[in-house]
Structure formats: structure tokens, C-alpha cells
C-alpha atoms as a PDB file:
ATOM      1  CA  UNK A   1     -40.643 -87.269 -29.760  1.00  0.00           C
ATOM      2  CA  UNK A   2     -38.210 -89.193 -31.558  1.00  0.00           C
ATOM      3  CA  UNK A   3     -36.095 -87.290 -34.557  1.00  0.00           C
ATOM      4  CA  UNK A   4     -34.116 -89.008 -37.569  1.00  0.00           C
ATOM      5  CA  UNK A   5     -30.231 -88.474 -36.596  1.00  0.00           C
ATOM      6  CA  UNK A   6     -27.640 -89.919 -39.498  1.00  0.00           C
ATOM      7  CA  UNK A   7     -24.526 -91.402 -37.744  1.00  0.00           C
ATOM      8  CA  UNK A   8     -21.631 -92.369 -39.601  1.00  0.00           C
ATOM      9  CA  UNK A   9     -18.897 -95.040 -37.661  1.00  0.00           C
ATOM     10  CA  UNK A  10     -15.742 -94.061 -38.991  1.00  0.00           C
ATOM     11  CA  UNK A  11     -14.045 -96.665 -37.054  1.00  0.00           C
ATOM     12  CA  UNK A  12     -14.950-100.531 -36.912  1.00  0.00           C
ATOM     13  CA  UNK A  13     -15.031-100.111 -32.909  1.00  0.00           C
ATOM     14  CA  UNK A  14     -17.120 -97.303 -32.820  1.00  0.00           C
ATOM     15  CA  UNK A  15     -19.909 -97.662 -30.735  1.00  0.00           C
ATOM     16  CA  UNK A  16     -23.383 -96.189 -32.081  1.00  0.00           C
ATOM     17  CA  UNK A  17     -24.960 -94.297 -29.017  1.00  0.00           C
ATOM     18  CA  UNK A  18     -27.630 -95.201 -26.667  1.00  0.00           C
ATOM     19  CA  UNK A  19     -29.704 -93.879 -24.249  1.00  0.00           C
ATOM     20  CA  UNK A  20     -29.830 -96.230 -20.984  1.00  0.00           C
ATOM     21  CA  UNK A  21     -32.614 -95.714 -19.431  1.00  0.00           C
ATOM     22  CA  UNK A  22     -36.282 -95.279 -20.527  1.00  0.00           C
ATOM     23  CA  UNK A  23     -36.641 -91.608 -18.986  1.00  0.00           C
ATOM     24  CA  UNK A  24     -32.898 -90.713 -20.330  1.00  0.00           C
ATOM     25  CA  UNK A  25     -32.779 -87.183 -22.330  1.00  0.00           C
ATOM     26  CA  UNK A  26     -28.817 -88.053 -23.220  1.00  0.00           C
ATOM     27  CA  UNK A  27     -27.646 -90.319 -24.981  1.00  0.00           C
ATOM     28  CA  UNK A  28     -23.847 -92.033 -23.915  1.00  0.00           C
ATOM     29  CA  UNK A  29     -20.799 -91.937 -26.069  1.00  0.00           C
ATOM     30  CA  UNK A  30     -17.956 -94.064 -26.019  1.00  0.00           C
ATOM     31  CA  UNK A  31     -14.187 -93.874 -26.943  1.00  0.00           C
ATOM     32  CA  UNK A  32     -12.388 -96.241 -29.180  1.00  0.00           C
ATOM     33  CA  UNK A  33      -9.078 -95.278 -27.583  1.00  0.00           C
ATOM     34  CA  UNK A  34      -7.623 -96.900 -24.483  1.00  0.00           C
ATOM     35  CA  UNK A  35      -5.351 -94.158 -23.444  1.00  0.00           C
ATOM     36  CA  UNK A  36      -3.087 -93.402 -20.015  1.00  0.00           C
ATOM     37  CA  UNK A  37      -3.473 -89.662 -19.232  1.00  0.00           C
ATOM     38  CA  UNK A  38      -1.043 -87.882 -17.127  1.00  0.00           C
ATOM     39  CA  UNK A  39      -1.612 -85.484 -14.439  1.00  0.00           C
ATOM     40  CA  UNK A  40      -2.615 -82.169 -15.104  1.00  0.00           C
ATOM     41  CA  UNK A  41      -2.653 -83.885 -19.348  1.00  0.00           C
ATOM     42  CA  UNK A  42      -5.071 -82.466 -21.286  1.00  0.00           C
ATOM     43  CA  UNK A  43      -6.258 -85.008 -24.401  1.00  0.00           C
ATOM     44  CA  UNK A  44      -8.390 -85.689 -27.432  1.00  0.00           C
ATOM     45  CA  UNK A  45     -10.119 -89.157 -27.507  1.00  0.00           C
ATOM     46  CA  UNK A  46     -11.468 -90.436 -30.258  1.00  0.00           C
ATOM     47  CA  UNK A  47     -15.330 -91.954 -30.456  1.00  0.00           C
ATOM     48  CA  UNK A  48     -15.362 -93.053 -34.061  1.00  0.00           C
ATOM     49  CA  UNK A  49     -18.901 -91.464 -34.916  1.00  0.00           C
ATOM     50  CA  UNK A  50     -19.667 -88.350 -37.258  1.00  0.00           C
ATOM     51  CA  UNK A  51     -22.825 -87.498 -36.125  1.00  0.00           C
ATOM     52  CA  UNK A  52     -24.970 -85.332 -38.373  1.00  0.00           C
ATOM     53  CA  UNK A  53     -26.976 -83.130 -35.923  1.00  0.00           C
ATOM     54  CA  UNK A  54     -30.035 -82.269 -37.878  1.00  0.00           C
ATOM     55  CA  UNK A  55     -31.107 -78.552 -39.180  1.00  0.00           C
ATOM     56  CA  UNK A  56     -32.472 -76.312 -36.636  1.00  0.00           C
ATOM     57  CA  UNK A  57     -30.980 -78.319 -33.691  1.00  0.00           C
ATOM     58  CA  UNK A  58     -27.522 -78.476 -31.948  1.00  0.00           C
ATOM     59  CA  UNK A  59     -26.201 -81.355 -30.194  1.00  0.00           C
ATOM     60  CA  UNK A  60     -24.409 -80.897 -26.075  1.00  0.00           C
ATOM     61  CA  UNK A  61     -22.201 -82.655 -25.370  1.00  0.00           C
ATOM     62  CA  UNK A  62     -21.310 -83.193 -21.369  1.00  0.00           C
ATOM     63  CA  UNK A  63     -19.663 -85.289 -19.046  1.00  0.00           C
ATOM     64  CA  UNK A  64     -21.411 -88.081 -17.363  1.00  0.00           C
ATOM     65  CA  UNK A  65     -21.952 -87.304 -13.881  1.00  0.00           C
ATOM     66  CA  UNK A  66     -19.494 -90.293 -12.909  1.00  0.00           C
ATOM     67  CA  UNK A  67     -16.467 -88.814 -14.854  1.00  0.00           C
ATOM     68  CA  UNK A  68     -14.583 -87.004 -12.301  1.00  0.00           C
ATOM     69  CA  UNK A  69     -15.490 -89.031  -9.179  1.00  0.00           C
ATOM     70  CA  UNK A  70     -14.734 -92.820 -11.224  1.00  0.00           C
ATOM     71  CA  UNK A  71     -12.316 -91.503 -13.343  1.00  0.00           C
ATOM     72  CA  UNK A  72     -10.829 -88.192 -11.686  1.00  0.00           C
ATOM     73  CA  UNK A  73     -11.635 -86.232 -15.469  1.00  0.00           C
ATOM     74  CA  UNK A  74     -13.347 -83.701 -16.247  1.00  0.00           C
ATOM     75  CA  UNK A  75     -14.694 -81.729 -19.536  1.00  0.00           C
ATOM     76  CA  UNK A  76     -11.907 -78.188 -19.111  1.00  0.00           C
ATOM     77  CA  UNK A  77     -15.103 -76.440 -21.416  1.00  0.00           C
ATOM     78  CA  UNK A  78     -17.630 -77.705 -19.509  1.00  0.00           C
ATOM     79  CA  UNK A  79     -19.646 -78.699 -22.442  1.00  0.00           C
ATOM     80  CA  UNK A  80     -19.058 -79.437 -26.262  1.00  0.00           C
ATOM     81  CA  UNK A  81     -21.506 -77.356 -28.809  1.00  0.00           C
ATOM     82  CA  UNK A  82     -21.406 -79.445 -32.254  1.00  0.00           C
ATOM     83  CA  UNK A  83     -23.256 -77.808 -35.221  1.00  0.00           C
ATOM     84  CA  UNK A  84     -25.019 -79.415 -37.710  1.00  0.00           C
ATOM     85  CA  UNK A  85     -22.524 -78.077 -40.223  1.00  0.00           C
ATOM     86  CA  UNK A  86     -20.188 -80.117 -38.546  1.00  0.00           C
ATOM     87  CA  UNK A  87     -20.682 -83.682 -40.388  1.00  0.00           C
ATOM     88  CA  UNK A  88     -18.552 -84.113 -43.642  1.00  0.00           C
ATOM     89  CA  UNK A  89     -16.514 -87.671 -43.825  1.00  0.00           C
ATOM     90  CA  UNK A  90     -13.973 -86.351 -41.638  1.00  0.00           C
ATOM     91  CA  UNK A  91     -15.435 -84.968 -38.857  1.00  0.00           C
ATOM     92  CA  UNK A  92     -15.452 -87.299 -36.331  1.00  0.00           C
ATOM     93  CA  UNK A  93     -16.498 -86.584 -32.852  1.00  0.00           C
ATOM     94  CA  UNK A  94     -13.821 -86.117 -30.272  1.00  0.00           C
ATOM     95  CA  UNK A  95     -13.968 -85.859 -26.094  1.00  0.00           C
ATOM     96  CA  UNK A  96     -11.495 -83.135 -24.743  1.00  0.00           C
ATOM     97  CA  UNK A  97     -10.434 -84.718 -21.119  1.00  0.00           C
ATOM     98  CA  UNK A  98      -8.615 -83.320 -18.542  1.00  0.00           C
ATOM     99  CA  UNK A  99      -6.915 -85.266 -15.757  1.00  0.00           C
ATOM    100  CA  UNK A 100      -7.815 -83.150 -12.495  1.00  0.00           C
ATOM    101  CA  UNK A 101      -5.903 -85.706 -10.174  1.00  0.00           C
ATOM    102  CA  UNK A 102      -1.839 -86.132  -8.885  1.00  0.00           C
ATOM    103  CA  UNK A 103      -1.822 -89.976 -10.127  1.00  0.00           C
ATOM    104  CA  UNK A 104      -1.924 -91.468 -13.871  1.00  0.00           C
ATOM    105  CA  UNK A 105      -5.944 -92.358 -15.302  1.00  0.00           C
ATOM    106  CA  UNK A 106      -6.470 -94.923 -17.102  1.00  0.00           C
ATOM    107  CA  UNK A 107      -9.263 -94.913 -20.089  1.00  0.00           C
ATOM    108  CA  UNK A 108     -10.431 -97.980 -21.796  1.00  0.00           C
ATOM    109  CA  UNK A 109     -12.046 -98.885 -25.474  1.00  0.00           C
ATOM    110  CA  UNK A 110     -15.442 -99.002 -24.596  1.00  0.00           C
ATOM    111  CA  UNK A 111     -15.832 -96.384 -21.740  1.00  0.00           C
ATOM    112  CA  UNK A 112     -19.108 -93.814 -21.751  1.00  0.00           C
ATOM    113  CA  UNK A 113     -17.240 -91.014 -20.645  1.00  0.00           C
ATOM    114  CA  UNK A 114     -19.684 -88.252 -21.941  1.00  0.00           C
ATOM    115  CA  UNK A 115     -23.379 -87.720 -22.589  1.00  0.00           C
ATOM    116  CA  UNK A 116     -25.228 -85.878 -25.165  1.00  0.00           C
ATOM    117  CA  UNK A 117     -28.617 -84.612 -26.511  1.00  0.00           C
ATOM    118  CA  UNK A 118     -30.376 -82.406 -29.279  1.00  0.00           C
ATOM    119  CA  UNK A 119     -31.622 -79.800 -28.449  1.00  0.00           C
ATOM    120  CA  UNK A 120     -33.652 -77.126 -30.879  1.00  0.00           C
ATOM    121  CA  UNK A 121     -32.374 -73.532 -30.968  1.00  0.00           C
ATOM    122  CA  UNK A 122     -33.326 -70.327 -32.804  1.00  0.00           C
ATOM    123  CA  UNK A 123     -30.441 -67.990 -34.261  1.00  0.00           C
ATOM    124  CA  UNK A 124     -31.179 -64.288 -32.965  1.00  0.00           C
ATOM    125  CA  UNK A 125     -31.189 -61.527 -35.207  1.00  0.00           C
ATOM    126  CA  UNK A 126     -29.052 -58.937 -32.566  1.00  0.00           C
ATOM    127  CA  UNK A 127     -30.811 -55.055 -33.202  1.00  0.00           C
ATOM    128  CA  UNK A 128     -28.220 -52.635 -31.656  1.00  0.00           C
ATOM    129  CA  UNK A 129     -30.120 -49.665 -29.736  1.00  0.00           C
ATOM    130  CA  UNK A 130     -28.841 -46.234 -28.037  1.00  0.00           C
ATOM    131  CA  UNK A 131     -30.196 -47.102 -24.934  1.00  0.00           C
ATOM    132  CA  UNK A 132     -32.248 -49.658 -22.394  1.00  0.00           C
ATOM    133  CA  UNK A 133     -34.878 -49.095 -20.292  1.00  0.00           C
ATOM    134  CA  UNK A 134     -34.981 -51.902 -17.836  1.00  0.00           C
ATOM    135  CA  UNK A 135     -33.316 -51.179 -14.503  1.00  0.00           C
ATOM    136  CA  UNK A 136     -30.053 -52.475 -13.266  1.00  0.00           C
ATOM    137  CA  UNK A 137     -30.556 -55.646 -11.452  1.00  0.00           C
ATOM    138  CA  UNK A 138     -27.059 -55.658  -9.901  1.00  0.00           C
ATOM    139  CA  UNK A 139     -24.516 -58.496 -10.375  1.00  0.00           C
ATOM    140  CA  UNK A 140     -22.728 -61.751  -9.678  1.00  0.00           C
ATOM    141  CA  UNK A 141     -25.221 -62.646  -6.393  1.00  0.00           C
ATOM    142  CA  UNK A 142     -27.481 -59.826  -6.587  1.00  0.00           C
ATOM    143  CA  UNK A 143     -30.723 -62.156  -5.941  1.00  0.00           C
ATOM    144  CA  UNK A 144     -29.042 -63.439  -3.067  1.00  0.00           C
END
């Protein structure tokens, strides 16, 4: 299933995304910013894309799996949610990086440091009641 995505490059060395391999669900993004990050240096990097996530779907945005061995960074949320409201002129995709390591990393124009994919959702309509009526299934580890 393929769906129409519009993607707007907001810089000239914006890369448009692409997924590289034929049984790829995410799609890589690039930066456009070659950028020395410090130890313990959290940063913004620019991609140069607005990408206007279509109605009814949500895009993730993750790390690639090679960030924190080949570049020793790491996504400090875990993962990026961008809405589909989220796609005027201006709002252009960033990566939030943070350098895990003791030494200096080094980030070039060009590098897929993150991944991403649609995915549909449904928005819940939350009904507050007085009481449940499942049982208790325990906690953190409770399935063992």
C-alpha cells in the first residue's frame, strides 16, 4: 500500500527520503548540517524537509539501528511523534541527538541518522467510570 505524502525541501541540500530496501517499512532521513557534538551535548539538526503527514496518520520518527554503535548518539526521547498539523512553511523537521560517549562526534551533510514511517491511528474518546472490573494483573515484571 503506497499513500500520497507532500514533502516540501526547505533547503537546496535537503535530501527527499527513501526507503532502502524493497521489504523496508521506514523510510531514512538525512541532515543538511555537518555539526561536531560534544560530550554529554544535546543538539537540533536540521533535515531541510516539511513533511506533511497525511490525515488520520502520524509519522515515527526513530533512530537507525546504527546510530549509537557508528556514531555513539542516540534519540534522549526515544522516538519523535510528528502530527499532521505539523506542516506549515516553517516547520521543518528536526533530529534531537544526544552524544552518549566521553570523545567529540562528528556528523556530516548527508548522514541517515534516523528512520521513519506512517503509521494510521484512531483518537480515543476517554469515558471516565467509578470503577473497573478486571483484576489486578500486578506490575513492572508481573508476567515474568
Amino acid at each position: 500500500m503506497s499513500i500520497p505524502v507532500e514533502i516540501l525541501k526547505c533547503h537546496p541540500d535537503a535530501i527527499i527520503p527513501a526507503y532502502y530496501s524493497i521489504g523496508a517499512c521506514a523510510f531514512d532521513i538525512s541532515t543538511i548540517d555537518n555539526a561536531t557534538i560534544k560530550p554529554g551535548e544535546l543538539v537540533h539538526l536540521r533535515t531541510g524537509l516539511v513533511v506533511c503527514v497525511p490525515e488520520n496518520y502520524v509519522m515515527i520518527v526513530a533512530a537507525r539501528s546504527s546510530l549509537p554503535k557508528k556514531y555513539g548518539l542516540c534519540f534522549p526521547q526515544g522516538i519523535g511523534i510528528v502530527d499532521n498539523d505539523y506542516c506549515g512553511p516553517t516547520d521543518e523537521l528536526h533530529l534531537q541527538l544526544f552524544n552518549f560517549t566521553n570523545k567529540p562526534i562528528e556528523v556530516k551533510k548527508g548522514d541517515r541518522l534516523a528512520q521513519a514511517m506512517f503509521v494510521p491511528f484512531a483518537k480515543a474518546t476517554f469515558q471516565e467510570v467509578e470503577k473497573l472490573t478486571s483484576p489486578n494483573r500486578g506490575g513492572f515484571g508481573s508476567t515474568g
